[in-house]
Protein backbone atom coordinates (compact mmCIF):
# COMPACT_ATOMS: atom_id res chain seq x y z
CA UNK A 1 6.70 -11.95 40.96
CA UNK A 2 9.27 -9.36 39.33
CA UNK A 3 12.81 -10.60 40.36
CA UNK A 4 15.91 -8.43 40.98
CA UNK A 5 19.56 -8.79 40.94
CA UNK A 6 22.33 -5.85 41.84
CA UNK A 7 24.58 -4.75 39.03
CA UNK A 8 27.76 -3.26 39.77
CA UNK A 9 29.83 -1.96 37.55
CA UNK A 10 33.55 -1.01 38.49
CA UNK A 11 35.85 1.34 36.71
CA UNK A 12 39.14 2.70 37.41
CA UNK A 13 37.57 5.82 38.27
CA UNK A 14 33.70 5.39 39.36
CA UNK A 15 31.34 2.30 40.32
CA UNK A 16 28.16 2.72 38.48
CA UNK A 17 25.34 0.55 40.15
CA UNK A 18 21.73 -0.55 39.82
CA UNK A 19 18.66 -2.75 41.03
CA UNK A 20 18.20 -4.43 37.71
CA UNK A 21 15.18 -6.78 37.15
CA UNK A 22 14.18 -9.39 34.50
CA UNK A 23 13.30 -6.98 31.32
CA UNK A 24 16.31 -5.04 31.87
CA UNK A 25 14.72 -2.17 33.77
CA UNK A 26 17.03 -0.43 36.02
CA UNK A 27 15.59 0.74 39.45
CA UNK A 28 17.73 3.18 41.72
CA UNK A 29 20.83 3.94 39.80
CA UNK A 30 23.66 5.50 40.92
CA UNK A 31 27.19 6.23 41.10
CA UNK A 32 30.71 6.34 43.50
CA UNK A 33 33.96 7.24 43.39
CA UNK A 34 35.98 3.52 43.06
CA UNK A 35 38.51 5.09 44.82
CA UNK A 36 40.92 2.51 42.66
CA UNK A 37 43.94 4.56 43.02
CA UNK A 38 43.80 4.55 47.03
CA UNK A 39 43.93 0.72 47.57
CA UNK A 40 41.99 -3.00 47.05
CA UNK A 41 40.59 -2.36 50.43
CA UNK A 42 39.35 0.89 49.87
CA UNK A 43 37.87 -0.26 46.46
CA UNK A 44 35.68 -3.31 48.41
CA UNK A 45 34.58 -0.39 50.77
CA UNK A 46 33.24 1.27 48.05
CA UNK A 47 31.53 -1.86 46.22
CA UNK A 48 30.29 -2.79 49.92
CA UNK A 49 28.47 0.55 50.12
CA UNK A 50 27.17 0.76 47.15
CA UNK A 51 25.69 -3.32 47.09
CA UNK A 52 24.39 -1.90 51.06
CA UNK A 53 22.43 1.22 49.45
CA UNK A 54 20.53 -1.21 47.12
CA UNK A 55 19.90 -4.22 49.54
CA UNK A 56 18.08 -1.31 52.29
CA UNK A 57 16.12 -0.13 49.18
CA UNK A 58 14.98 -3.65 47.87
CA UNK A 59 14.49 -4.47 51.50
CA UNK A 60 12.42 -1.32 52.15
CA UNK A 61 10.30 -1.97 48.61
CA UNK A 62 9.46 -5.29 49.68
CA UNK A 63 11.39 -6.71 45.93
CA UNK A 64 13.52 -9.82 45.96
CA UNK A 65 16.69 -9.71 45.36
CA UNK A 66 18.68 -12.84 44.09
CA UNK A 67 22.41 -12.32 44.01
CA UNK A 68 25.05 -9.28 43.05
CA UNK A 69 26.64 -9.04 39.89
CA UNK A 70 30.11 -7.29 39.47
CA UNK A 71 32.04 -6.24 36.28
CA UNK A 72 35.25 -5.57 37.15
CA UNK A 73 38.35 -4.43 35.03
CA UNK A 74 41.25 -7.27 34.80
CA UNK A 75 41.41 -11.69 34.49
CA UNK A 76 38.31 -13.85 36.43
CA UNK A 77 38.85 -17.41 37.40
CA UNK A 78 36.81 -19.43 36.03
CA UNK A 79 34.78 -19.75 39.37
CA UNK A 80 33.82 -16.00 38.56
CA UNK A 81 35.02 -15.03 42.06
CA UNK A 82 38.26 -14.64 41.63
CA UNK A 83 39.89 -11.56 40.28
CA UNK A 84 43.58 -12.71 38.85
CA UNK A 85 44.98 -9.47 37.85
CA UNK A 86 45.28 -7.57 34.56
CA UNK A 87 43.87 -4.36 35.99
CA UNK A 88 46.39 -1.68 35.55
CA UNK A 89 43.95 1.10 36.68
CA UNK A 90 42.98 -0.23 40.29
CA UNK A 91 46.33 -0.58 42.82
CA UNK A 92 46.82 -4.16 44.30
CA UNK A 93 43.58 -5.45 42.33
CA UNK A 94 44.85 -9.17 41.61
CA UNK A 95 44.42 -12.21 43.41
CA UNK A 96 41.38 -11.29 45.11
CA UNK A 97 38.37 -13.02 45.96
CA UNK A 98 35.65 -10.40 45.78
CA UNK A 99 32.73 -12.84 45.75
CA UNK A 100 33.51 -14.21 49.15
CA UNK A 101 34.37 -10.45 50.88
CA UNK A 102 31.01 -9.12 49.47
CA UNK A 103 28.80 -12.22 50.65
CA UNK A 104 30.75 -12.25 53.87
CA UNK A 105 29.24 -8.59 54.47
CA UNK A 106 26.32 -8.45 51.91
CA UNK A 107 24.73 -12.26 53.23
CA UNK A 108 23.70 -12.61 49.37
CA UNK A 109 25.68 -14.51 46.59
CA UNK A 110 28.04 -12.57 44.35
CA UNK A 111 29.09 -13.52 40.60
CA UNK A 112 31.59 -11.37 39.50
CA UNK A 113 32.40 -11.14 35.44
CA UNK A 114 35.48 -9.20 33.37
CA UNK A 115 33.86 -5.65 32.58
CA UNK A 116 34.23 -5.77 29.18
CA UNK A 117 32.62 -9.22 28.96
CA UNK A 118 29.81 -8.03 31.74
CA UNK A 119 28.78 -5.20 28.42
CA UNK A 120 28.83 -7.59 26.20
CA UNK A 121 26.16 -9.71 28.10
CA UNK A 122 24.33 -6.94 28.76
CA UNK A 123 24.33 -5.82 24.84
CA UNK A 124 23.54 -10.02 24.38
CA UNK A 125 20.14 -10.07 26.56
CA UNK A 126 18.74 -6.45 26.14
CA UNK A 127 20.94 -4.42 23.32
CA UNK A 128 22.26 -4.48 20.09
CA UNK A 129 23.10 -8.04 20.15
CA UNK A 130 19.66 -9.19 21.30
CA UNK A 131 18.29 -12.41 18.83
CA UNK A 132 21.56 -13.19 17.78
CA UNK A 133 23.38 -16.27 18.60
CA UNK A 134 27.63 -15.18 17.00
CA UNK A 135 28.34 -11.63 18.24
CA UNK A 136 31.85 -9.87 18.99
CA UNK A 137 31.27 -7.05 21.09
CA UNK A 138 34.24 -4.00 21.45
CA UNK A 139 34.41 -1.27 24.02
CA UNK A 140 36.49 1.61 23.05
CA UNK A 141 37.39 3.89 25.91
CA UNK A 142 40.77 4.59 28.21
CA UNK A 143 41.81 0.97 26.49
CA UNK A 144 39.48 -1.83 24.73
CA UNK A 145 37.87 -4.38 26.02
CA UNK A 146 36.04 -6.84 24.33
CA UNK A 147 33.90 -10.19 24.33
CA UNK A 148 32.77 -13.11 21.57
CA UNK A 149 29.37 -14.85 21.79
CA UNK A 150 29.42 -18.42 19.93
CA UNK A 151 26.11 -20.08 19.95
CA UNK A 152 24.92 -17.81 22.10
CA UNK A 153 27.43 -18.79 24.80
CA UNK A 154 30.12 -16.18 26.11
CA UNK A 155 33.81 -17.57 24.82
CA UNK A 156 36.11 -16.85 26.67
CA UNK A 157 39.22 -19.51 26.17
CA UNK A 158 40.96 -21.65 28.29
CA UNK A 159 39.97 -21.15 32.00
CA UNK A 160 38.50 -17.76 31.32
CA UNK A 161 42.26 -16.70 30.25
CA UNK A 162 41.25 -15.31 26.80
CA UNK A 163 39.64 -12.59 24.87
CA UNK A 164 41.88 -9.89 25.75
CA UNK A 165 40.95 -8.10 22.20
CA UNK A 166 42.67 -4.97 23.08
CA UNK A 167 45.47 -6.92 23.03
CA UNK A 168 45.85 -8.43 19.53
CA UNK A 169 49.49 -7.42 18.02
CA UNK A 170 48.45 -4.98 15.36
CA UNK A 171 51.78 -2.96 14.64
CA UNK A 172 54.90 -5.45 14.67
CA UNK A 173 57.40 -2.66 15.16
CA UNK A 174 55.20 -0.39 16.95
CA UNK A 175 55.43 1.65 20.18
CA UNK A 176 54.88 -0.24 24.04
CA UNK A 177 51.58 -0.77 25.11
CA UNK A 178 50.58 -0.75 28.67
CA UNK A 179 50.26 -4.61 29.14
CA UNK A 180 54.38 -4.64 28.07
CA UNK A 181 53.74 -5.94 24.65
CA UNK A 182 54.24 -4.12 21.42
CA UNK A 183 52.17 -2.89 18.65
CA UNK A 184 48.98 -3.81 20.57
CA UNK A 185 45.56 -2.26 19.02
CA UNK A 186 44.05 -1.13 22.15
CA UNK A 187 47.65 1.38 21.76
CA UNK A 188 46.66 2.68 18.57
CA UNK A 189 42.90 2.42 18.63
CA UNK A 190 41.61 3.85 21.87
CA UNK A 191 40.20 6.80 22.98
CA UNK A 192 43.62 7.86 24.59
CA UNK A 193 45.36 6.80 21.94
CA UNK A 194 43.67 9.33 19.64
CA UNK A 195 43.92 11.65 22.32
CA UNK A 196 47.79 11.41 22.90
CA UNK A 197 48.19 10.91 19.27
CA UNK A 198 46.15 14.75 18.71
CA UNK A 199 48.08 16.52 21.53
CA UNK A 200 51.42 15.59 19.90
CA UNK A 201 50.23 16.85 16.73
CA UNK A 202 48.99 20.09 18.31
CA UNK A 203 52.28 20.86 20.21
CA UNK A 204 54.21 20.25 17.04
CA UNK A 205 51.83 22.89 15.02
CA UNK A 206 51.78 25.06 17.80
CA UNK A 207 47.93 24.50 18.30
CA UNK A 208 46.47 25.17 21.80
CA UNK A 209 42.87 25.44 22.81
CA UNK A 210 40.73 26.94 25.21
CA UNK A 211 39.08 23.65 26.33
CA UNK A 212 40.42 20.03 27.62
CA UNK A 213 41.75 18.00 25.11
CA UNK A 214 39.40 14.89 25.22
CA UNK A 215 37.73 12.71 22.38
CA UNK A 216 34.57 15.10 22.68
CA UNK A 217 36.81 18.16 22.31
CA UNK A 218 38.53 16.46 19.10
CA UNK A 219 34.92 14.82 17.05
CA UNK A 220 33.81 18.16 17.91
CA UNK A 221 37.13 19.45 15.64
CA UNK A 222 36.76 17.15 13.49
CA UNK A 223 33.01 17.31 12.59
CA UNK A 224 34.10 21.27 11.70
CA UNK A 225 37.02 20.01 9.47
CA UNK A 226 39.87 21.30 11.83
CA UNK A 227 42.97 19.49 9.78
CA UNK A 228 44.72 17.59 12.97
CA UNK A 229 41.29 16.48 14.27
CA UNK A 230 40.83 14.95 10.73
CA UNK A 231 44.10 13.94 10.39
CA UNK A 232 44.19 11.87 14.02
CA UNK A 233 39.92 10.77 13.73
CA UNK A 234 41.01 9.03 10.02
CA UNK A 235 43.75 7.38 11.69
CA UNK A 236 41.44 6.33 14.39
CA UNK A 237 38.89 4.76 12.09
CA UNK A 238 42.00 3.33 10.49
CA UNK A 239 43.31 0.70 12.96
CA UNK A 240 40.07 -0.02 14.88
CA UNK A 241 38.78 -0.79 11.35
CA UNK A 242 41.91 -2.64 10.63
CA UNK A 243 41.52 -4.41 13.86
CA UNK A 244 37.82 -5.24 13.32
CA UNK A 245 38.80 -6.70 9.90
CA UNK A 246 41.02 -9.30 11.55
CA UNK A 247 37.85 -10.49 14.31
CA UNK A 248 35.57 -10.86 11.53
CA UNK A 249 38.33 -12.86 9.35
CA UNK A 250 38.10 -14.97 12.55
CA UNK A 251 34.55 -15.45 13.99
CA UNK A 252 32.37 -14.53 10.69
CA UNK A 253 30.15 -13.11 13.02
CA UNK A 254 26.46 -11.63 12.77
CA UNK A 255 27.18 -8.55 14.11
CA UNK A 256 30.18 -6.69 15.58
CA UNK A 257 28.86 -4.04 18.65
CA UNK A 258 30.69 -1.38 19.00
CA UNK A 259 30.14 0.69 22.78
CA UNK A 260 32.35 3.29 24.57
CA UNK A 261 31.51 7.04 24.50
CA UNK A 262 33.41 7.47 21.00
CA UNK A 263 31.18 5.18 19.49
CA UNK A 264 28.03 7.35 20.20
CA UNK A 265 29.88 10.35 18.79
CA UNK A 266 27.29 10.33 15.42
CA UNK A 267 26.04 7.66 12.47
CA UNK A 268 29.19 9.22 10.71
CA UNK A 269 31.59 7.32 13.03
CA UNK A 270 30.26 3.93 12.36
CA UNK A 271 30.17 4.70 8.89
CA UNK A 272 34.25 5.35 8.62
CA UNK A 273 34.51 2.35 10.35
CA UNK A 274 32.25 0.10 8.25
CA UNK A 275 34.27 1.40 5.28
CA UNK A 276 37.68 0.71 6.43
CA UNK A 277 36.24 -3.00 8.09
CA UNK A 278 34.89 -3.28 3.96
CA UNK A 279 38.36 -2.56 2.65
CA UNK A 280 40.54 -4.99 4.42
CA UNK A 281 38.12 -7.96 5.84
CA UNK A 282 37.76 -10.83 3.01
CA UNK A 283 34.68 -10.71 1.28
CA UNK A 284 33.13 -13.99 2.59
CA UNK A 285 33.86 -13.87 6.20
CA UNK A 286 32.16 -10.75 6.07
CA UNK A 287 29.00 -11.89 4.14
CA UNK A 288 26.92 -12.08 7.18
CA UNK A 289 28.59 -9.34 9.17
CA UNK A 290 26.66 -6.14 10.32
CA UNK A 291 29.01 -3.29 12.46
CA UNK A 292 26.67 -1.47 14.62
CA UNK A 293 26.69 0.46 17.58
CA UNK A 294 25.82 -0.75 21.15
CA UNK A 295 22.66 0.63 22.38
CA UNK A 296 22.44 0.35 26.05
CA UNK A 297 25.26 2.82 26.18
CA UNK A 298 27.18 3.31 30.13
CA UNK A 299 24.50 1.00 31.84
CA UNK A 300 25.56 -2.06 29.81
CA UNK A 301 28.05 -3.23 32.53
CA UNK A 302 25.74 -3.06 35.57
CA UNK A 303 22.95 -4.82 33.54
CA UNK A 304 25.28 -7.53 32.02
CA UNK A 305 27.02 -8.20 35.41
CA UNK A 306 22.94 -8.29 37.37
CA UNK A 307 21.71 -10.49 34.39
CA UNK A 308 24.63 -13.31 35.82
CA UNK A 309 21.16 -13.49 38.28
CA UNK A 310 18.37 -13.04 36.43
């Protein structure tokens, strides 16, 4: 008999969520305001209702259902019902144990996973990092996330305390990053960052367009060889490959999966970044190394954080 598990996916501003089952196949998917910028109480609400819509529908299909997964943003214990802290985007989101609010009103067990590390499962068992065993999986979005895969086993350091990616020191002089540190990559190498670093640009050469001033807005520049799109999309590929250099100098690893929106912008994005990974990794850590894109796109969270049960 076909098993089930809920996936839940949170994000600073929507919960994506999904009856997944065994193969991967999601059943009844949908999506919520988080309401993260209200409160912690108001975000469980949400997560509640959401986890409630997919128990009635299981229930009503007749389809087991054997536990709820949840990626959230920020630090898990190493329980994986705990969240710590570390997520900026949701107010009064640390110290929290989500797994024992949601049973308490769900009556099913909850495992609850770092988002970025809930993708990376979900790229592990049914994406681009399926039949691999050493994989380092990077989200590129608002900030970056990431997650390592050793022997097939999620690494996540001491008492699940590690793997903040986003946060390796990549500029020693550079400008304050979010988490208080300087220099970090997720400053210079996300999605916001390109986006903050083009709006400067465009206010300095009086620039101004019709449309919002997003990464789609600037690839879409860029792919018609507008100069500051160019300009800011080959600094881009710059420090993420920069960054990427240094985790393959480190793990050596089969394959690095890239995921976020930006990522499924066109082949020609991976390319830049293969090249500038090529110019600045050494030669033999990289022997064995393959960049490519994550392929289970948005849905990678909810399926990595219902495969915790399946």
């Amino acid at each position: 008999m076909m098993e089930y598990a809920i996936g839940i996916d949170l994000g600073g501003t929507s919960i994506k969520y999904a009856l997944v089952n065994q193969a991967g196949d999601l059943l009844l998917e949908g999506r919520l305001p988080s309401l993260a910028h209200v409160s912690a109480e108001k975000v469980i609400e949400q997560l509640t209702k959401a986890a409630t819509l997919l128990k009635d529908e299981a229930i009503k299909q007749k389809l087991k259902v054997r536990g709820i997964g949840l990626g959230t943003p920020g630090i898990v214990d190493e329980s994986n019902r705990i969240v710590l802290g570390g997520a900026e985007n949701i107010v009064g989101w640390e110290n929290i144990d989500v797994a024992s609010l949601l049973e308490e009103q769900m009556s099913l067990p909850v495992k609850v996973g770092n988002d970025a590390g809930m993708m990376g499962w979900g790229e592990m068992k049914f994406g681009s990092g399926k039949g691999y065993t050493h994989v380092v999986f990077l989200t590129v979005g608002t900030g970056i996330g990431g997650s390592v895969f050793i022997d097939g086993k999620p690494f996540n350091g001491y008492a699940n305390r590690g793997m903040e990616l986003g946060h390796v020191p990549l500029i020693a002089n550079g400008e304050r990053c979010a988490c208080g540190a300087v220099g970090c990559l997720e400053h210079y190498a996300s999605t916001s960052a390109l986006v903050r670093r083009f709006r400067a640009l465009a206010q300095e050469r009086h620039q101004s367009f019709d449309a919002e001033i997003n990464g789609e807005l600037i690839v879409r520049l860029y792919q018609e060889n507008f100069p500051t799109a160019v300009e800011c999309m080959n600094e881009h590929f710059y420090y993420l490959g920069r960054g990427i250099a240094g985790f393959v100098n480190i793990f050596s690893p089969q394959r690095i999966v890239i995921g976020g929106g930006i990522a499924e912008a066109g082949t020609f994005y991976i390319e830049n970044i293969r090249k500038v990974v090529r110019e600045h990794v050494i030669a033999d850590c990289a022997l064995n190394t393959e960049i490519v894109v994550a392929s289970l796109g948005n849905r990678a969270g909810l399926v990595g954080a219902a495969s915790l049960f399946l």
